[in-house]
N, C-alpha and C. Protein backbone atom coordinates (compact mmCIF):
# COMPACT_ATOMS: atom_id res chain seq x y z
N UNK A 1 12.25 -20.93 -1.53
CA UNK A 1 11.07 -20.12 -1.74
C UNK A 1 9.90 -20.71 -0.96
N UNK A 2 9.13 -20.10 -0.23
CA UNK A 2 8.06 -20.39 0.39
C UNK A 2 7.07 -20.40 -0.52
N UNK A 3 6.46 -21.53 -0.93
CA UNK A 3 5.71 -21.24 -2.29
C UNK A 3 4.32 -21.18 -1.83
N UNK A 4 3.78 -21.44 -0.89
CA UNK A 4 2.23 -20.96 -0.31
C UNK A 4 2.43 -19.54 -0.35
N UNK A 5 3.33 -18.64 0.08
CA UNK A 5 3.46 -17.30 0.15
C UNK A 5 3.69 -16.37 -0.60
N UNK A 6 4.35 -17.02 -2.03
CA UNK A 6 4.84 -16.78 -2.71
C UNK A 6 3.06 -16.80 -4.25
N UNK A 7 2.98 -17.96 -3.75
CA UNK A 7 1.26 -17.80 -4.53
C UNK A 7 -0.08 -17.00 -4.05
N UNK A 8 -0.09 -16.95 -2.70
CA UNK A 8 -0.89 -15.83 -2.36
C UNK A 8 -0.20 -14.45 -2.84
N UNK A 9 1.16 -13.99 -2.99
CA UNK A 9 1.55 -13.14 -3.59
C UNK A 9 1.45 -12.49 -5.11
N UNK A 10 1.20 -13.54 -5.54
CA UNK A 10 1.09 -13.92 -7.68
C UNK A 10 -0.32 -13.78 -7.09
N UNK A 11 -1.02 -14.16 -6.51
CA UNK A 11 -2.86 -14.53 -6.41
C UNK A 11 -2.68 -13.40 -6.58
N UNK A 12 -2.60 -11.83 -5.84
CA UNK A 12 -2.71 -10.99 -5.25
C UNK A 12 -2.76 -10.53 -6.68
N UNK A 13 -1.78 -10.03 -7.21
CA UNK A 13 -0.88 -9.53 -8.08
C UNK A 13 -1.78 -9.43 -9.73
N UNK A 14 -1.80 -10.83 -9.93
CA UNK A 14 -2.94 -11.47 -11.08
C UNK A 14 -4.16 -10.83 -10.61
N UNK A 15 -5.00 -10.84 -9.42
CA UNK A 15 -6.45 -10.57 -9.31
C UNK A 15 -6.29 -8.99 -9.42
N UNK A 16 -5.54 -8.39 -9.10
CA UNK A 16 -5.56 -6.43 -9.00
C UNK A 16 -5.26 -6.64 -10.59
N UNK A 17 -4.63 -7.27 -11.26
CA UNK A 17 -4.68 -7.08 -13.00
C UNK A 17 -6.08 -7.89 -13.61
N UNK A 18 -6.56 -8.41 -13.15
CA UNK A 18 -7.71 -9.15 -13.86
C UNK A 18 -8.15 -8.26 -15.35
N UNK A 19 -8.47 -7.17 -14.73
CA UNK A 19 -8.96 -6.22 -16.30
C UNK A 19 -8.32 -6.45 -17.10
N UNK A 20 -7.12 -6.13 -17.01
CA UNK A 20 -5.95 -6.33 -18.23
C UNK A 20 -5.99 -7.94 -18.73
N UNK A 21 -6.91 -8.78 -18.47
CA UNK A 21 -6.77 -9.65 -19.17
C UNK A 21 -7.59 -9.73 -19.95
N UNK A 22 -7.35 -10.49 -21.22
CA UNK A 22 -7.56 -10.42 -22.74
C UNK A 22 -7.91 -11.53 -23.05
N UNK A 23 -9.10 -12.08 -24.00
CA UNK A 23 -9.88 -13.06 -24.49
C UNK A 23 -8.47 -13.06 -25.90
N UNK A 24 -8.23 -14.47 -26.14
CA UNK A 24 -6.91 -14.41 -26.97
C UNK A 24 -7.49 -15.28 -27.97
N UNK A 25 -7.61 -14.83 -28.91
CA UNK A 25 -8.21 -15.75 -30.22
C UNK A 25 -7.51 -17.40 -30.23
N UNK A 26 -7.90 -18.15 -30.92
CA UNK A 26 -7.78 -19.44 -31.13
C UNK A 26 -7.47 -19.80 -32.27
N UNK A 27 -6.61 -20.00 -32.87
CA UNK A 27 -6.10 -20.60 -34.07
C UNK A 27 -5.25 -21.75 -34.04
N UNK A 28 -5.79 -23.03 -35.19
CA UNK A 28 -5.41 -24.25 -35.26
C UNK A 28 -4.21 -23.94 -36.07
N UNK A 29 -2.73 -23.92 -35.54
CA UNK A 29 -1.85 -24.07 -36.75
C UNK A 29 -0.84 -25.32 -36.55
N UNK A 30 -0.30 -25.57 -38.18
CA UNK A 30 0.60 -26.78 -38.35
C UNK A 30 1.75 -26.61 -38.71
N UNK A 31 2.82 -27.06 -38.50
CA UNK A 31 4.13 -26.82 -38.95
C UNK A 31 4.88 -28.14 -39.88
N UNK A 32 4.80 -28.03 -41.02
CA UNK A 32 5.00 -29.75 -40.98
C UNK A 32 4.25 -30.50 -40.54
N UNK A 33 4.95 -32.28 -40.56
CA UNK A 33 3.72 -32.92 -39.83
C UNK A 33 3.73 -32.61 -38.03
N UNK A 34 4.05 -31.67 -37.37
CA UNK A 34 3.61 -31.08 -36.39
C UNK A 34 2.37 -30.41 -36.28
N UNK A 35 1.68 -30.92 -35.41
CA UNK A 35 0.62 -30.31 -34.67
C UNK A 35 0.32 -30.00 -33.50
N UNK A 36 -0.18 -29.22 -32.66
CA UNK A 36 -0.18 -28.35 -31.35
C UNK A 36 -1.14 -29.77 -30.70
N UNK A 37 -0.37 -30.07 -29.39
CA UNK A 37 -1.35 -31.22 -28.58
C UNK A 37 -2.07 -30.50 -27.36
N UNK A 38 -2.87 -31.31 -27.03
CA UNK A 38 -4.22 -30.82 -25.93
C UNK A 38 -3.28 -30.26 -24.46
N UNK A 39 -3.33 -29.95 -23.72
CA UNK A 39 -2.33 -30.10 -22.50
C UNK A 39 -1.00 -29.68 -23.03
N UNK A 40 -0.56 -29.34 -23.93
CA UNK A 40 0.89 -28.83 -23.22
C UNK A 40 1.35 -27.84 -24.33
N UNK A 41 0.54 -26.53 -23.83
CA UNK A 41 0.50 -25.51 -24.23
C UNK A 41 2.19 -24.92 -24.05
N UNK A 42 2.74 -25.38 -23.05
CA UNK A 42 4.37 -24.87 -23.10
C UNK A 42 5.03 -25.10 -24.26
N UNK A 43 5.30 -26.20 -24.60
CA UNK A 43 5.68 -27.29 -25.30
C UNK A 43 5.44 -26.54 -26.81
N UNK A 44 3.98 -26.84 -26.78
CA UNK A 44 3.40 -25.93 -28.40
C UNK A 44 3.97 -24.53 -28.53
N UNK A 45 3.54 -23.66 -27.27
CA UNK A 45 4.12 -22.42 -27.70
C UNK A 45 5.55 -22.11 -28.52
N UNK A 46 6.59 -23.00 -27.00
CA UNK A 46 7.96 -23.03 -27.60
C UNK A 46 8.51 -23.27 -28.59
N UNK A 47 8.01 -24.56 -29.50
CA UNK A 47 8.17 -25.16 -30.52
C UNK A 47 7.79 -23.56 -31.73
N UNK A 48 6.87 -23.60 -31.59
CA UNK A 48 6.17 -22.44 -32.75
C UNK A 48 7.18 -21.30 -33.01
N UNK A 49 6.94 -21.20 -31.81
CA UNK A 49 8.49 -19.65 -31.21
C UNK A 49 9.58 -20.32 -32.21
N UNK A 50 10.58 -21.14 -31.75
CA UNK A 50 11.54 -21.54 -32.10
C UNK A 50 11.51 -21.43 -33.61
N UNK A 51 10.39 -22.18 -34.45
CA UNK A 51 10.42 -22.55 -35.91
C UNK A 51 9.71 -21.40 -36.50
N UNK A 52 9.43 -20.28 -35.73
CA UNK A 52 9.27 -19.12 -36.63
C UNK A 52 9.71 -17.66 -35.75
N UNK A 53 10.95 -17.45 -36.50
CA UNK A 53 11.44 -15.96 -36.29
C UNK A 53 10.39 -15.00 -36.27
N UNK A 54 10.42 -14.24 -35.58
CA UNK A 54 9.77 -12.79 -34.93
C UNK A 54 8.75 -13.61 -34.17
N UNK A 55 8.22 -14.23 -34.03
CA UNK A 55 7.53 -14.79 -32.96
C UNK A 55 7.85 -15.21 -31.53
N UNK A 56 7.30 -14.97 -30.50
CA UNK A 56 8.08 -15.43 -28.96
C UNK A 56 6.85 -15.86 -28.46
N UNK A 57 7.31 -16.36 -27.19
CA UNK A 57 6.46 -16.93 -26.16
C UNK A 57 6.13 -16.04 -25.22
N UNK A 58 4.93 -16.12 -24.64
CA UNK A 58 4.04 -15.13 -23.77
C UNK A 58 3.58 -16.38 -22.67
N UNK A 59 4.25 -15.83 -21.27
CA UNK A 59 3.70 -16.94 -20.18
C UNK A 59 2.64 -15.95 -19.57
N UNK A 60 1.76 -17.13 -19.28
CA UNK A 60 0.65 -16.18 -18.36
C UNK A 60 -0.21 -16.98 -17.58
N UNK A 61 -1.35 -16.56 -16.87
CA UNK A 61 -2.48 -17.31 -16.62
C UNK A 61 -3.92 -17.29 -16.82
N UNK A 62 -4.80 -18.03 -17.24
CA UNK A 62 -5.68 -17.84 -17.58
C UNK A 62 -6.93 -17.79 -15.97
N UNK A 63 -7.70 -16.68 -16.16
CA UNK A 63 -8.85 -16.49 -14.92
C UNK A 63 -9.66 -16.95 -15.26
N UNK A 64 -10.05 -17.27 -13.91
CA UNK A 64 -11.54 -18.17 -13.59
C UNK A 64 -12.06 -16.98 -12.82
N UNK A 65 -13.11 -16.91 -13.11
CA UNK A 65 -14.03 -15.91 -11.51
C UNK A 65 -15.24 -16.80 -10.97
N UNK A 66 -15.63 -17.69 -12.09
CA UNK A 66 -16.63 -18.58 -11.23
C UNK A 66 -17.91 -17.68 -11.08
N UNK A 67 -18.05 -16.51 -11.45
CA UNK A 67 -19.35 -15.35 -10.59
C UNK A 67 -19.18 -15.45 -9.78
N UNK A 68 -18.13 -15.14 -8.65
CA UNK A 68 -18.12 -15.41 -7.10
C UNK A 68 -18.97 -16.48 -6.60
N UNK A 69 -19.05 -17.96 -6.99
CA UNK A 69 -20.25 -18.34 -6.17
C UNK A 69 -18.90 -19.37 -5.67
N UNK A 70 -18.34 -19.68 -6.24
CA UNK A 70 -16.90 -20.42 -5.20
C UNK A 70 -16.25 -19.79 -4.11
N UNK A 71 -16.18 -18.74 -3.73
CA UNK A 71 -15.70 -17.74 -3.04
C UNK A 71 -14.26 -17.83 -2.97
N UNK A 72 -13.53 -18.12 -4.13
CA UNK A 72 -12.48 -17.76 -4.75
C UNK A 72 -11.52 -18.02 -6.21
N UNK A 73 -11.27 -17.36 -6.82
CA UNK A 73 -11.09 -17.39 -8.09
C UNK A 73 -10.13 -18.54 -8.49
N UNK A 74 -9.42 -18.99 -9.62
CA UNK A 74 -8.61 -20.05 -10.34
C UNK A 74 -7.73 -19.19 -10.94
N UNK A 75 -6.65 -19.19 -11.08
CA UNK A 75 -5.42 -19.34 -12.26
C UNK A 75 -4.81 -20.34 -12.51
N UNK A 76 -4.82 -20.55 -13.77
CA UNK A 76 -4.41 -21.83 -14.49
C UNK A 76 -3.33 -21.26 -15.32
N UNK A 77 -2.05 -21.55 -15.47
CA UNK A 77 -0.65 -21.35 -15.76
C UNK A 77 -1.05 -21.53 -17.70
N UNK A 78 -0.36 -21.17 -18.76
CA UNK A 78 -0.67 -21.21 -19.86
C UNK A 78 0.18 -20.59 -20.53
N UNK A 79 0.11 -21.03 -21.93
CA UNK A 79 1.37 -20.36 -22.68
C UNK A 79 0.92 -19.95 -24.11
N UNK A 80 1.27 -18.67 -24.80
CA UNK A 80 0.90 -18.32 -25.70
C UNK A 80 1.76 -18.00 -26.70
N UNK A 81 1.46 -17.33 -27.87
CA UNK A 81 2.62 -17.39 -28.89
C UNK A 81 2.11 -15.26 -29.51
N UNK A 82 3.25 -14.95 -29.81
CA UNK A 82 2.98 -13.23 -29.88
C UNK A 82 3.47 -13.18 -31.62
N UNK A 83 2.97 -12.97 -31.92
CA UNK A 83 3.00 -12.83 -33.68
C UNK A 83 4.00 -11.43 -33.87
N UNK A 84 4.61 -11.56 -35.23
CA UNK A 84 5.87 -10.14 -35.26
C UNK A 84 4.62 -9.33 -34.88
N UNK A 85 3.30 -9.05 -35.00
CA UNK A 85 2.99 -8.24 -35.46
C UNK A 85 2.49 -7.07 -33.57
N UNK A 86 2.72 -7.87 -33.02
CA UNK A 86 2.22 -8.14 -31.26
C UNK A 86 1.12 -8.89 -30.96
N UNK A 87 0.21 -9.59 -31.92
CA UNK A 87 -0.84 -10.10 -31.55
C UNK A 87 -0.37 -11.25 -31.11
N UNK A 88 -1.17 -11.80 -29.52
CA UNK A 88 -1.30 -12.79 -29.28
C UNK A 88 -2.05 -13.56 -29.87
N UNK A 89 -1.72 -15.21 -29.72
CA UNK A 89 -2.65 -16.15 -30.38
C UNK A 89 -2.48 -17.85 -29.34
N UNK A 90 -3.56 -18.23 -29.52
CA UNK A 90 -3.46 -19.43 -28.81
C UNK A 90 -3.21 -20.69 -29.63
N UNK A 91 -2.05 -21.21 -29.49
CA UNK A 91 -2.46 -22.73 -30.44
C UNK A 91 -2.77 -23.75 -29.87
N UNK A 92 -3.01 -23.58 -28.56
CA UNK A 92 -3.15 -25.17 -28.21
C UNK A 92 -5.18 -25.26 -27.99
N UNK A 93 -5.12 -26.65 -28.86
CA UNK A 93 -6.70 -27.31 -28.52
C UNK A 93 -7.36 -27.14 -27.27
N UNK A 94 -8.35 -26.31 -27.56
CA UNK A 94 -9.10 -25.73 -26.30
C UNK A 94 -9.29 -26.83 -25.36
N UNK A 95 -9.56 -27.15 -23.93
CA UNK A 95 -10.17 -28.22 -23.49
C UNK A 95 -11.77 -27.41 -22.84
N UNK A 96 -12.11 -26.47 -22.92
CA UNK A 96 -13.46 -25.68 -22.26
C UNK A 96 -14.14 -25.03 -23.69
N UNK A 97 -15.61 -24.98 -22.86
CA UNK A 97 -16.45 -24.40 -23.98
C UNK A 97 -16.45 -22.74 -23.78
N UNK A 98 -15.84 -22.68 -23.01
CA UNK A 98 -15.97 -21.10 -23.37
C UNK A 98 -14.42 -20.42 -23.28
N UNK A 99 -14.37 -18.97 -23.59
CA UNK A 99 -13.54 -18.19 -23.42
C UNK A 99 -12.75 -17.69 -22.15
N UNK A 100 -11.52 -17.89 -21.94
CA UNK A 100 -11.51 -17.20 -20.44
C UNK A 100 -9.97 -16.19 -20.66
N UNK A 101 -10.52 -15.08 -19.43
CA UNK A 101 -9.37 -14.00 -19.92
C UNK A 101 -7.67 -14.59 -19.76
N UNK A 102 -6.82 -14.03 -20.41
CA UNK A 102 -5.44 -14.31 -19.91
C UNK A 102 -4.58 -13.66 -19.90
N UNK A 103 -4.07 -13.70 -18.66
CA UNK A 103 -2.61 -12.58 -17.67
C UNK A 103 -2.24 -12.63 -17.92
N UNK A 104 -0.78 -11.94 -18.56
CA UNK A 104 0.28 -11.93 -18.73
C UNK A 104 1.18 -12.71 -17.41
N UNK A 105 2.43 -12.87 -17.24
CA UNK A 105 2.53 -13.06 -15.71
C UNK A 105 3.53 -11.83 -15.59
N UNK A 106 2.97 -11.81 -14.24
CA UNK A 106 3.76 -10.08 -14.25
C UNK A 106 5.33 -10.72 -13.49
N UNK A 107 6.23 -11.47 -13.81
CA UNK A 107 7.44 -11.52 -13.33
C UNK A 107 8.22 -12.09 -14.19
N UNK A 108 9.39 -12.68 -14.09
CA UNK A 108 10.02 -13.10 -15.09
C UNK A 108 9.92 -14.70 -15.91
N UNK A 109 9.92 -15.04 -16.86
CA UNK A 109 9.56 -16.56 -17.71
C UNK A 109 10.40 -17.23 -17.13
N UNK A 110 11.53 -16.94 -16.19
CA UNK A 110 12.37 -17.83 -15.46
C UNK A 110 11.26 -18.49 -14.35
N UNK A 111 10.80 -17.38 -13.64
CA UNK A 111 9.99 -17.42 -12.52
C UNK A 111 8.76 -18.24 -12.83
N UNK A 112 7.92 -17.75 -14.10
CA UNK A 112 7.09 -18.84 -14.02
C UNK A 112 7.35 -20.36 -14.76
N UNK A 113 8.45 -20.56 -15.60
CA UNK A 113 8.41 -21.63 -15.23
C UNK A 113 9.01 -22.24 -14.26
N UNK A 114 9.93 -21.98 -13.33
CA UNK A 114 10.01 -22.57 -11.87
C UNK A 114 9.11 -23.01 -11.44
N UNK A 115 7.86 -22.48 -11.39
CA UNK A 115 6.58 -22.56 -10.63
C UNK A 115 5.75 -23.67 -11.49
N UNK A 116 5.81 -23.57 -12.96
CA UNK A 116 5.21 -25.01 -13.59
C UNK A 116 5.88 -26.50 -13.32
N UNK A 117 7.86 -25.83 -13.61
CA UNK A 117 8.29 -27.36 -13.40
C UNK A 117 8.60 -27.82 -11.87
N UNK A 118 8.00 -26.90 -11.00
CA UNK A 118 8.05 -27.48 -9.71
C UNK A 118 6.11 -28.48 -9.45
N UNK A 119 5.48 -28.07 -10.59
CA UNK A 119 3.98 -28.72 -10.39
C UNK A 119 3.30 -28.33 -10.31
N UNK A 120 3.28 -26.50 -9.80
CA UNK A 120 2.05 -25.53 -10.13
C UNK A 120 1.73 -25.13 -10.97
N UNK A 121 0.70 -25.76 -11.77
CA UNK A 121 -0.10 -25.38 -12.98
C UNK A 121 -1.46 -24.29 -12.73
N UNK A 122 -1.61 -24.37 -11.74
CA UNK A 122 -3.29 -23.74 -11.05
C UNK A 122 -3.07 -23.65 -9.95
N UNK A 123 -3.90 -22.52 -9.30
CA UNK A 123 -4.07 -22.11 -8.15
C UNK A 123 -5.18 -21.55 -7.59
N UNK A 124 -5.69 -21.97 -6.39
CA UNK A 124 -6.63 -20.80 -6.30
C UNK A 124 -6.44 -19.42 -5.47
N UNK A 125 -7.41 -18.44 -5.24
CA UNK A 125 -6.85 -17.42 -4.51
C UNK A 125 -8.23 -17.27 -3.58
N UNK A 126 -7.90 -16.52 -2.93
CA UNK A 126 -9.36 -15.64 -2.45
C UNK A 126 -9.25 -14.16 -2.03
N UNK A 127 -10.08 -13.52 -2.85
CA UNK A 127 -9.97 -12.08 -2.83
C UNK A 127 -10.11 -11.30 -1.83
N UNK A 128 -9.43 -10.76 -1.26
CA UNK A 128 -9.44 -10.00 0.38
C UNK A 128 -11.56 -8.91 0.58
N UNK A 129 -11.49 -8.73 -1.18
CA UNK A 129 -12.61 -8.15 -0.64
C UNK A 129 -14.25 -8.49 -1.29
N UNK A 130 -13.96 -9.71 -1.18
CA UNK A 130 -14.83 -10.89 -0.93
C UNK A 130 -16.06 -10.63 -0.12
């Protein structure tokens, strides 16, 4: 896989969906003496998934827009947890003070994690109409 080409492709892809991304509530939950750690939102999601039926994992990325003053946006790779009910929810400990939207990833959970356990967590893009 040509992965420079292959991320300007996902850049592409993610920025024409930007709208569709969704501010995803934040909830601290515990399972036992398990608790969700800072950084490894995979990890937390999966675990949660696993130890509670009707629940799954949601890969995606979270946007940056910066207000255009970077002159190009961030995706940061991230993992979420989908309640029976469809609501998404975030368990892992925020590391930012604010809210930021999050993508679904539009290809398969094989695909993105290839792309995490090869080391791409983030990326940037730049929008053709910049």
């Amino acid at each position: 896989m040509n992965t420079a080409a292959f991320l300007e492709s996902l850049g592409q892809k993610l920025y024409t969906m930007r709208e569709s991304g969704v501010i995803v509530p934040h909830e601290m939950r515990v399972l036992g003496d398990w608790t969700p750690s800072a950084k490894d939102c995979h990890v937390n999601a999966g675990y949660w998934a696993e130890s509670n039926p009707g629940t799954s994992v949601v890969r995606g990325w979270f946007y940056f827009h910066f207000n255009q003053m970077l002159g190009y946006v961030n995706f940061v790779a991230h993992s979420m947890i989908r309640e029976s009910d469809g609501r998404l929810l975030d368990l892992t400990p925020r590391q930012t003070f604010e809210d930021y939207p999050f993508i679904v990833h539009p290809g398969s959970i094989e695909e993105f994690d290839a792309l995490v356990n090869s080391g791409v967590t983030n990326f940037n893009y730049i929008p053709a109409d910049w």
